[in-house]
N, C-alpha and C. Protein backbone atom coordinates (compact mmCIF):
# COMPACT_ATOMS: atom_id res chain seq x y z
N UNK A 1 26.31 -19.46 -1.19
CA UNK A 1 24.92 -19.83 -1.04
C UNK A 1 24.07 -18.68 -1.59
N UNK A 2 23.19 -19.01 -2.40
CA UNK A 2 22.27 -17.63 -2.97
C UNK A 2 21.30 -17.89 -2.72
N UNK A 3 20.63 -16.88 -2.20
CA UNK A 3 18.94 -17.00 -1.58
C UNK A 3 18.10 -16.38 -2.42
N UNK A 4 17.37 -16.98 -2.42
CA UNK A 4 15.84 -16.41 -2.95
C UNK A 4 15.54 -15.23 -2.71
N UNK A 5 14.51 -14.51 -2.95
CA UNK A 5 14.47 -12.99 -2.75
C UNK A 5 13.44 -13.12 -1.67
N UNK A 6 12.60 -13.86 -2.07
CA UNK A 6 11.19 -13.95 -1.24
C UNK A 6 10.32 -15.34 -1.39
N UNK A 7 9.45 -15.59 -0.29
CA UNK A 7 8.32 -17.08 -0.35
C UNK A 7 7.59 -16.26 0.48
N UNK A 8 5.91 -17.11 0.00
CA UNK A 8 4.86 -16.58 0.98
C UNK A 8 4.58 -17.91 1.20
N UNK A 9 4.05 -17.57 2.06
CA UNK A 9 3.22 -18.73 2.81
C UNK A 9 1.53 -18.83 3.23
N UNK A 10 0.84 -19.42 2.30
CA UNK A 10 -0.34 -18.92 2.20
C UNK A 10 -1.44 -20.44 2.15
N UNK A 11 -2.47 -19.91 3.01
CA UNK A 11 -3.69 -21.09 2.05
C UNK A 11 -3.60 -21.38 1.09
N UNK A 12 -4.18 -22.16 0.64
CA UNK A 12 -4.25 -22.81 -0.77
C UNK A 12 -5.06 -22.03 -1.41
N UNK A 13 -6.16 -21.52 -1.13
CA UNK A 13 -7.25 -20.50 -1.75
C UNK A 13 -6.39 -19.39 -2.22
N UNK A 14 -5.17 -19.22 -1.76
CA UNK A 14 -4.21 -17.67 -2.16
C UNK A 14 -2.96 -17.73 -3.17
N UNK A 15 -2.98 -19.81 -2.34
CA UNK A 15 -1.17 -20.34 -3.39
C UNK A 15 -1.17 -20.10 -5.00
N UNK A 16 -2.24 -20.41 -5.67
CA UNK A 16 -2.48 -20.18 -7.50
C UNK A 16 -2.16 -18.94 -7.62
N UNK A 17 -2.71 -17.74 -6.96
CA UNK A 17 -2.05 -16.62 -7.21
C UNK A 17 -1.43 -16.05 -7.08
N UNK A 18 -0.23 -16.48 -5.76
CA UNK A 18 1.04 -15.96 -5.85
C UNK A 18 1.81 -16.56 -6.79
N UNK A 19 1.50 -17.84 -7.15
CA UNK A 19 2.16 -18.52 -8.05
C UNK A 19 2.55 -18.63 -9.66
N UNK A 20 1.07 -17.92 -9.93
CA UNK A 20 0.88 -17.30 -10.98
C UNK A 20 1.61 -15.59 -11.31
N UNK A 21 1.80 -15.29 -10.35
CA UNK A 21 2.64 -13.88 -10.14
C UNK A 21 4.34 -14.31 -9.82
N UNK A 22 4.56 -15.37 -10.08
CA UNK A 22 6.13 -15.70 -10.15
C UNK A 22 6.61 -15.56 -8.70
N UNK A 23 6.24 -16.02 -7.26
CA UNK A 23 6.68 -15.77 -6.21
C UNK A 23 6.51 -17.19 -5.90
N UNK A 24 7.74 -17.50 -5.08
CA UNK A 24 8.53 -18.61 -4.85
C UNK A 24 6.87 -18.94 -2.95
N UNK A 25 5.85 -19.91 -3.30
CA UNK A 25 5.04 -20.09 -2.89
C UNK A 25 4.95 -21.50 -1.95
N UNK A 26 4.57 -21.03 -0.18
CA UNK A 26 4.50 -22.72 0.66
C UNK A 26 3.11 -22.82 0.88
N UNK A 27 2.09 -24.08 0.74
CA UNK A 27 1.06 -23.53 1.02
C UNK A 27 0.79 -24.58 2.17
N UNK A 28 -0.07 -23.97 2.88
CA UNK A 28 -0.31 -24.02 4.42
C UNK A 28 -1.99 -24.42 4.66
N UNK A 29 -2.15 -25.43 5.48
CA UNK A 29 -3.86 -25.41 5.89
C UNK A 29 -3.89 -24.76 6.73
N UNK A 30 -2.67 -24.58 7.76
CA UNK A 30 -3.67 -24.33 9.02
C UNK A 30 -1.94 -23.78 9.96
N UNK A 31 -2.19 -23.29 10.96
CA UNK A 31 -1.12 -22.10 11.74
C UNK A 31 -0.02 -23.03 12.11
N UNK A 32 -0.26 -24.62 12.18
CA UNK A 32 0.61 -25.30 12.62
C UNK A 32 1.67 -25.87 11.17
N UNK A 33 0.80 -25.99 10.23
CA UNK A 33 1.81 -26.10 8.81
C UNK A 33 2.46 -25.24 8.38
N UNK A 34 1.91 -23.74 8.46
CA UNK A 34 2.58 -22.47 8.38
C UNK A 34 4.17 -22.52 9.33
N UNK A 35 3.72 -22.92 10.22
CA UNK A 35 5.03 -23.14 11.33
C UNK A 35 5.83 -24.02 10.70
N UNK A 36 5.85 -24.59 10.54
CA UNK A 36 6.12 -26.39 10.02
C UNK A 36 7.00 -25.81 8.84
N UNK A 37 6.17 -25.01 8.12
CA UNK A 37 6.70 -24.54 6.63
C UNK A 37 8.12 -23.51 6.88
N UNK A 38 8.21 -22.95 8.04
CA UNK A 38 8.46 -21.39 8.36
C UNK A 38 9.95 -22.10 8.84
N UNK A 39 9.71 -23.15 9.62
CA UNK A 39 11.00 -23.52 10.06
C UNK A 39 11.66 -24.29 9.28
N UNK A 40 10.83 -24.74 8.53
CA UNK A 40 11.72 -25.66 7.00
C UNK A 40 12.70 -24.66 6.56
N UNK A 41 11.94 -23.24 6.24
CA UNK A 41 12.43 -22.06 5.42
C UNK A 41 13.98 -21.58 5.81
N UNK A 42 13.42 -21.69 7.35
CA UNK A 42 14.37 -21.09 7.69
C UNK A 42 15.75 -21.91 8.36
N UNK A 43 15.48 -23.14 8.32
CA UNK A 43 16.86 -24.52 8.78
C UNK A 43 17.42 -24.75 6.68
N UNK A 44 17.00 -24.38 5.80
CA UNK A 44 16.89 -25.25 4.85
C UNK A 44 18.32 -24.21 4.34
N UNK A 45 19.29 -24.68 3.19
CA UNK A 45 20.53 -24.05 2.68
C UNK A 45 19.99 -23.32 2.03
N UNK A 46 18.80 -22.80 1.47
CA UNK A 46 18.55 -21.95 0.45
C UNK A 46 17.55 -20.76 0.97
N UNK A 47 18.12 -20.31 2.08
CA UNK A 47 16.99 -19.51 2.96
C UNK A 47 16.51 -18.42 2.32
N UNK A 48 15.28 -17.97 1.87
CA UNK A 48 14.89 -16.45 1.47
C UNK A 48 15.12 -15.52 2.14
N UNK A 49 15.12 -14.53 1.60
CA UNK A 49 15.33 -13.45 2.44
C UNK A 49 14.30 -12.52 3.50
N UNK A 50 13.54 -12.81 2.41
CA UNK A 50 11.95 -12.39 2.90
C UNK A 50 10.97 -13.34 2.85
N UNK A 51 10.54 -13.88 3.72
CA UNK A 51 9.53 -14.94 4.24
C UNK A 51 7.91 -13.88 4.46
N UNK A 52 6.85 -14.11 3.64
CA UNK A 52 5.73 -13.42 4.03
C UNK A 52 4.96 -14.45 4.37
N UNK A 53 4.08 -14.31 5.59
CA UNK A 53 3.38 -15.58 6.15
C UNK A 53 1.92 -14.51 5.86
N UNK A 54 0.90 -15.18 5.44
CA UNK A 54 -0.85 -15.02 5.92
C UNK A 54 -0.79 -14.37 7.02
N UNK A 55 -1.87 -13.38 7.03
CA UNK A 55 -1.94 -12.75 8.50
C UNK A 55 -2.81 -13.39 9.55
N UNK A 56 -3.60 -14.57 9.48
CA UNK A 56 -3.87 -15.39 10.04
C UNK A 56 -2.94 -16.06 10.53
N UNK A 57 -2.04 -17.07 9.77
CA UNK A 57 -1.27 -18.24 10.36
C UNK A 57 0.06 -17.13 11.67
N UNK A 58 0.61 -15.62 10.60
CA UNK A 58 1.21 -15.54 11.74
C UNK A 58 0.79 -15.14 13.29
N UNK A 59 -0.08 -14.49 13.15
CA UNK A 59 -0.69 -14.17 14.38
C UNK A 59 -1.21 -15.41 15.36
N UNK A 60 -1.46 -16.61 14.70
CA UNK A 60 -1.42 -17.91 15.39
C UNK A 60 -0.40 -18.64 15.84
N UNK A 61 0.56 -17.87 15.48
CA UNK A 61 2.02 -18.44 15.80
C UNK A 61 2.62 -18.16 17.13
N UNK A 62 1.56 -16.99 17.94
CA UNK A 62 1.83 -16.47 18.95
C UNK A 62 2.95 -15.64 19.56
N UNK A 63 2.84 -14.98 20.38
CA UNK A 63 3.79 -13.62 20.31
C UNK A 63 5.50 -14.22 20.58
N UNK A 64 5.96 -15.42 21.37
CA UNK A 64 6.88 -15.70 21.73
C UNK A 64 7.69 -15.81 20.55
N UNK A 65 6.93 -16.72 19.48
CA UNK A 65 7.25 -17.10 18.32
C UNK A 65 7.64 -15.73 17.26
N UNK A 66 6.76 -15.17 17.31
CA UNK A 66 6.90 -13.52 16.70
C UNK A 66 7.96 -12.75 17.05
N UNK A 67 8.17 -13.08 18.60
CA UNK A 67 9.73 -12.05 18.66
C UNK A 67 10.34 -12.35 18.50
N UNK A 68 10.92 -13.86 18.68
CA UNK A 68 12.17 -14.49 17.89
C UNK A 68 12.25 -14.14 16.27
N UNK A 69 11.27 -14.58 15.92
CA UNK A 69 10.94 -13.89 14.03
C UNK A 69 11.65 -12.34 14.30
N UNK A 70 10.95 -11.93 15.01
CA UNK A 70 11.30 -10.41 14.53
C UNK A 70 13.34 -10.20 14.84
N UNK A 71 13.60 -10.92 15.79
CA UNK A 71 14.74 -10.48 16.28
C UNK A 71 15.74 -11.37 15.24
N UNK A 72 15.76 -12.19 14.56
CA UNK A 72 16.28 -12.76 13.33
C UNK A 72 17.25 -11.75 12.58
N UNK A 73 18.51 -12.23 12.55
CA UNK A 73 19.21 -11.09 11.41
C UNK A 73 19.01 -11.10 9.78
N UNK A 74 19.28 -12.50 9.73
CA UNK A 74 19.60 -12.60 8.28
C UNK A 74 18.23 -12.93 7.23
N UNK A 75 17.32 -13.06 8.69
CA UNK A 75 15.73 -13.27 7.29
C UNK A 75 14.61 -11.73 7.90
N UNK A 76 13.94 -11.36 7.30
CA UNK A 76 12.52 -10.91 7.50
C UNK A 76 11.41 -11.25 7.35
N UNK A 77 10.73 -11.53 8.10
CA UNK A 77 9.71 -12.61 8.29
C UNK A 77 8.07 -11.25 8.41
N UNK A 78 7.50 -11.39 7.14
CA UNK A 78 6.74 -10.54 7.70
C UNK A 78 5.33 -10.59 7.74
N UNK A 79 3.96 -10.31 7.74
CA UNK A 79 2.69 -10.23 7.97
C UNK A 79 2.30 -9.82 6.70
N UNK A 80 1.23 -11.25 5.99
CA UNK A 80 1.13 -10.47 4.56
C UNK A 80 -0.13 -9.80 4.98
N UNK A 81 -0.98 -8.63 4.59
CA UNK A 81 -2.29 -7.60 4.84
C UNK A 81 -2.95 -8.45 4.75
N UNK A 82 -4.34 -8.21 5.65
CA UNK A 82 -5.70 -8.88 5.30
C UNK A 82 -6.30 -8.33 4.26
N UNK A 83 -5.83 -7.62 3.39
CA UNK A 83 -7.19 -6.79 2.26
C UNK A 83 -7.88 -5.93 2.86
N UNK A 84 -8.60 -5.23 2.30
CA UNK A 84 -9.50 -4.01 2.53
C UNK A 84 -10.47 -4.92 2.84
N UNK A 85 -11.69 -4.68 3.80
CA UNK A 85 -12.75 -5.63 3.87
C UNK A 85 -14.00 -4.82 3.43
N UNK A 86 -13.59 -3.37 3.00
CA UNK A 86 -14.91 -2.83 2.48
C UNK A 86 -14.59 -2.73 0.74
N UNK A 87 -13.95 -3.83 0.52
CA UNK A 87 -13.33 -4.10 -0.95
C UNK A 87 -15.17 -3.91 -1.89
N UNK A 88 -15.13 -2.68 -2.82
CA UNK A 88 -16.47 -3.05 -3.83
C UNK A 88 -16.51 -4.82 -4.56
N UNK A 89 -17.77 -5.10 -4.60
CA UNK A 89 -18.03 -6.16 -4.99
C UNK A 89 -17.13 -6.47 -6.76
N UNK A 90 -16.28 -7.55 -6.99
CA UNK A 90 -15.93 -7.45 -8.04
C UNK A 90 -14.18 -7.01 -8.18
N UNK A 91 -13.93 -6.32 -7.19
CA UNK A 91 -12.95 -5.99 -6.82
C UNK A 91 -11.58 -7.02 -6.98
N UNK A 92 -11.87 -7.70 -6.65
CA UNK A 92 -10.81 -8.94 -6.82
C UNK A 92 -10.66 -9.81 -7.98
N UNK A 93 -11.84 -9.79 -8.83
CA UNK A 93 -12.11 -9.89 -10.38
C UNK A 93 -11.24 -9.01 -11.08
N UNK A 94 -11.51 -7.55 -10.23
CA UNK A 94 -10.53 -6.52 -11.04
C UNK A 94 -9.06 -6.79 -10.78
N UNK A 95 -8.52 -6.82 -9.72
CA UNK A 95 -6.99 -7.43 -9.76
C UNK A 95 -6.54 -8.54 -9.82
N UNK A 96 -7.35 -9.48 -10.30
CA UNK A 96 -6.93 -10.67 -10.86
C UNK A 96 -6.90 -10.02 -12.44
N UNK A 97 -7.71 -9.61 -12.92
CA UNK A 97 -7.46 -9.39 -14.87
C UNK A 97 -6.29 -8.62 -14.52
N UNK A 98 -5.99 -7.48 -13.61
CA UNK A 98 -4.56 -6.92 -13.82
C UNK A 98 -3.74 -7.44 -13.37
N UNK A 99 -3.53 -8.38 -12.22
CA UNK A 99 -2.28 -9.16 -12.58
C UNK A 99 -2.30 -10.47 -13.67
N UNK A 100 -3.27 -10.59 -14.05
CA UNK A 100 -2.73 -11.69 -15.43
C UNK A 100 -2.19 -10.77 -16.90
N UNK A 101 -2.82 -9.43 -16.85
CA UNK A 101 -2.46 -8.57 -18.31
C UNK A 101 -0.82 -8.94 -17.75
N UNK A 102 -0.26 -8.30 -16.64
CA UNK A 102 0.94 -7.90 -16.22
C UNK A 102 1.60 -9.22 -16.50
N UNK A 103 1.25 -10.21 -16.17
CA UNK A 103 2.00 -11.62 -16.68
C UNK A 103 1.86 -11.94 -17.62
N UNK A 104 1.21 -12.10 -18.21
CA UNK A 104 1.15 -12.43 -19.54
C UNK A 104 0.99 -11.29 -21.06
N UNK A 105 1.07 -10.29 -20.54
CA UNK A 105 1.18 -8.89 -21.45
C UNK A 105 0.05 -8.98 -22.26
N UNK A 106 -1.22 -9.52 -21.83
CA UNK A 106 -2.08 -9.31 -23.02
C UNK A 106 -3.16 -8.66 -21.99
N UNK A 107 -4.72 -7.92 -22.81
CA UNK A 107 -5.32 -7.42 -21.25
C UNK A 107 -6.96 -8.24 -22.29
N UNK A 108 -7.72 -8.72 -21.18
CA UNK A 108 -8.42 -9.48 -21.74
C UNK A 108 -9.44 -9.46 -20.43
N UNK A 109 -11.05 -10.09 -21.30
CA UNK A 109 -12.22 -10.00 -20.52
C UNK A 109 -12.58 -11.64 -19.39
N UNK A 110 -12.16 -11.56 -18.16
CA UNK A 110 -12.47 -12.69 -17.63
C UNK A 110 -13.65 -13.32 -17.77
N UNK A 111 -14.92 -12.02 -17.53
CA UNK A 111 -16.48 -12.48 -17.73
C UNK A 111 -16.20 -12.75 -19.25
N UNK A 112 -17.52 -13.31 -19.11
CA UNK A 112 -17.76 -12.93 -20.96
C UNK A 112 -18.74 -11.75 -21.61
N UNK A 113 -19.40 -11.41 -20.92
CA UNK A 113 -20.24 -9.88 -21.19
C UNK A 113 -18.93 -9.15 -20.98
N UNK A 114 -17.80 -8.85 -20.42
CA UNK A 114 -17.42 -8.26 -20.29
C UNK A 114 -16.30 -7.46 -21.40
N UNK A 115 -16.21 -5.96 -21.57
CA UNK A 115 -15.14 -5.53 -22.61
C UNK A 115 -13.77 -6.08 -22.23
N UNK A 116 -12.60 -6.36 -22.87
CA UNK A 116 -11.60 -6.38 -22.97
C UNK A 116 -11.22 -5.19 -23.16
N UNK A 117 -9.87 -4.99 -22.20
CA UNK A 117 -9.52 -3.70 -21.78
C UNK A 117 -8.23 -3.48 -22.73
């Protein structure tokens, strides 16, 4: 049986860009699909190894749920970051152009006033 390396599990507002970054992606509305998704992951023959859930959905998953996650041998189930929240405006403009140069090897202006790097 060969497993995957990794899946996140994310809103839909987040799924295009893990997806676009080549990571094996479940996307989730809400803490109860995240669950839904989490136990698919983890009953299914092709289990990842590393399961990253939203730091929303897991923390909605509640602590009972969390220690079983944590006490798990064969997966790691972990808390993806909320971001910096004092992120400068634009900020996320900026690591979106760097992870698309990185995928696609070219480096280019998202705005259109903007230089190409």
């Amino acid at each position: 049986m060969e497993r995957s390396p990794a899946t996140v599990i994310v809103p839909a507002r987040l799924a295009d860009g893990y997806r676009l970054a080549g990571v094996r992606t479940e996307q989730a509305e809400d803490s109860a699909a995240a669950g839904a998704a989490l136990d698919r992951l983890l009953a299914g023959h092709d289990r990842p190894s590393v399961i990253a859930v939203h730091h929303v959905f897991l923390r909605e998953l509640g602590s009972r749920r969390q220690q079983r996650l944590a006490e798990l041998g064969s997966v790691l189930v972990v808390e993806l970051p909320e971001g910096a929240a004092d992120e400068a405006p634009g900020g996320s403009t900026e690591s979106l152009r760097d992870l698309l140069a990185r995928a696609v090897g070219y480096e280019f202006a998202i705005d259109p006033g903007e230089e190409t790097r």
